[in-house]
Protein backbone atom coordinates (compact mmCIF):
# COMPACT_ATOMS: atom_id res chain seq x y z
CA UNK A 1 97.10 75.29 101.56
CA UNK A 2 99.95 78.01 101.37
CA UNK A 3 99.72 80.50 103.88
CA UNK A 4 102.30 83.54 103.76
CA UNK A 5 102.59 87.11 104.19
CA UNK A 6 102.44 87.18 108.22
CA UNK A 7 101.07 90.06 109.66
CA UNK A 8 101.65 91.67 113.16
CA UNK A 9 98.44 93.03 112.72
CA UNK A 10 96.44 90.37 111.87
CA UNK A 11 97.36 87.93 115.06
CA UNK A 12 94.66 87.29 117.49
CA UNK A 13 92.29 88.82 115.04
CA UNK A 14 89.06 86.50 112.96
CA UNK A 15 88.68 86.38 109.43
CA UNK A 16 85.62 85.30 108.41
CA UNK A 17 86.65 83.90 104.73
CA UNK A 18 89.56 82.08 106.99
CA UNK A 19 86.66 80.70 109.49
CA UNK A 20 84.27 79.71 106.35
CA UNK A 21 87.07 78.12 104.91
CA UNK A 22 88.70 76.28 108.60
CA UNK A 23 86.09 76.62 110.89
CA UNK A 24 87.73 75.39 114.35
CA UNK A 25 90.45 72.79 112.05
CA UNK A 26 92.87 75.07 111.76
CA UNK A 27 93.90 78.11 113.81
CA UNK A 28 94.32 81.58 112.60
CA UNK A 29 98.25 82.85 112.82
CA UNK A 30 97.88 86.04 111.29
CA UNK A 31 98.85 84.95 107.84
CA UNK A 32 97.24 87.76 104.95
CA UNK A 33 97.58 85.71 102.42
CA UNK A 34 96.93 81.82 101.55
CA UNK A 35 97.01 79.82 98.26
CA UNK A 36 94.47 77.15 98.26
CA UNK A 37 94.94 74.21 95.82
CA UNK A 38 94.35 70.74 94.21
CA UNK A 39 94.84 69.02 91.00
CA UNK A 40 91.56 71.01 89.22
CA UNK A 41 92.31 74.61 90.59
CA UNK A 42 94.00 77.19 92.93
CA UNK A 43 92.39 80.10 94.94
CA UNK A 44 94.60 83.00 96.14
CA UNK A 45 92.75 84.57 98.89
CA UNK A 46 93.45 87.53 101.52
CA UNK A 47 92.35 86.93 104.80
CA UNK A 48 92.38 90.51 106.17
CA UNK A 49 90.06 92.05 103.60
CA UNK A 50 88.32 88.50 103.10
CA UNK A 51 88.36 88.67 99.49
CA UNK A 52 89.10 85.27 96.56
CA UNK A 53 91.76 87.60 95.09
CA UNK A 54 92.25 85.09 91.79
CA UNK A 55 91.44 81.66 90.84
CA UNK A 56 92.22 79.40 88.00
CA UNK A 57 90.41 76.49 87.69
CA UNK A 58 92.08 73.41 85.13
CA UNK A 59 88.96 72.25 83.68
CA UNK A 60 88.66 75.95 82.14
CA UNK A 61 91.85 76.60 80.73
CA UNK A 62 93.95 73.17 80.75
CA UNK A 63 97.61 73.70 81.08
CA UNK A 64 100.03 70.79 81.36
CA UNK A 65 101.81 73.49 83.28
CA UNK A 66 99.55 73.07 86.18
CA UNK A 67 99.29 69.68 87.13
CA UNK A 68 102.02 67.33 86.67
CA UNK A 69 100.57 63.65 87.68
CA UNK A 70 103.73 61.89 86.95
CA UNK A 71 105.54 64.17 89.76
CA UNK A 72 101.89 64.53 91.59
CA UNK A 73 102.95 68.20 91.25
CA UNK A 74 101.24 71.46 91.13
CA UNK A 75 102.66 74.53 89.74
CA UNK A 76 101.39 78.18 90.96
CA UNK A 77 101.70 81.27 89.32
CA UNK A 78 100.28 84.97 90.23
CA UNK A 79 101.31 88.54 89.53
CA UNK A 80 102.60 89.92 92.52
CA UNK A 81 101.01 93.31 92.16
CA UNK A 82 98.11 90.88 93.83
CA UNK A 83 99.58 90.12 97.12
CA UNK A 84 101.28 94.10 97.15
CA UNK A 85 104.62 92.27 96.03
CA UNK A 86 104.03 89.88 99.20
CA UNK A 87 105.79 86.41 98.57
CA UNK A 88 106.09 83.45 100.66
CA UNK A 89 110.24 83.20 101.70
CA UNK A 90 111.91 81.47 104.81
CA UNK A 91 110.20 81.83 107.50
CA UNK A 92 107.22 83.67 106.40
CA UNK A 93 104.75 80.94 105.55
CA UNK A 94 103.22 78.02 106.23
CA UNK A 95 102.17 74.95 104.47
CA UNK A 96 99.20 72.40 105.40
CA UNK A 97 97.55 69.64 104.30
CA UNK A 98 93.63 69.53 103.88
């Protein structure tokens, strides 16, 4: 999981897609936005209006632009008129493991 687009706002705060999704795993930083993603599909989801914002799912539309298993690489792609122009840069995300 990708988690970017920190927000002031949103610290100390619950989400309750972020808490479906967690539970008590992982804490809530006050991140707005998070990619979600395996080898089949990637979620984009925003955490202060708890809303799946897109989702593309491999078995649907196969792209050898999505997975690469040689590299055990995944490549993401969204419009970012989804996230208001919001991109993850230095400093302003965070990456886990689930």
């Amino acid at each position: 999981t990708l988690f970017f687009g920190k927000d002031k706002r949103l610290v100390g705060q619950k989400s309750h897609l972020f808490d479906e999704q967690f539970g008590t795993n992982v804490p809530f930083e006050g991140y707005r936005y998070a990619v979600r993603f395996d080898q089949f599909e990637a979620g984009l989801y925003d955490y202060a209006t708890n809303e799946l914002i897109a989702k593309y799912i491999y078995g649907i539309d196969p792209t050898g632009d999505y997975f690469d298993a040689d590299a055990n690489r995944v490549t993401i792609k969204f419009r970012r008129a989804l996230t208001d122009g919001v991109l993850p840069f230095d400093g302003d995300y965070k990456l886990i493991g689930q």
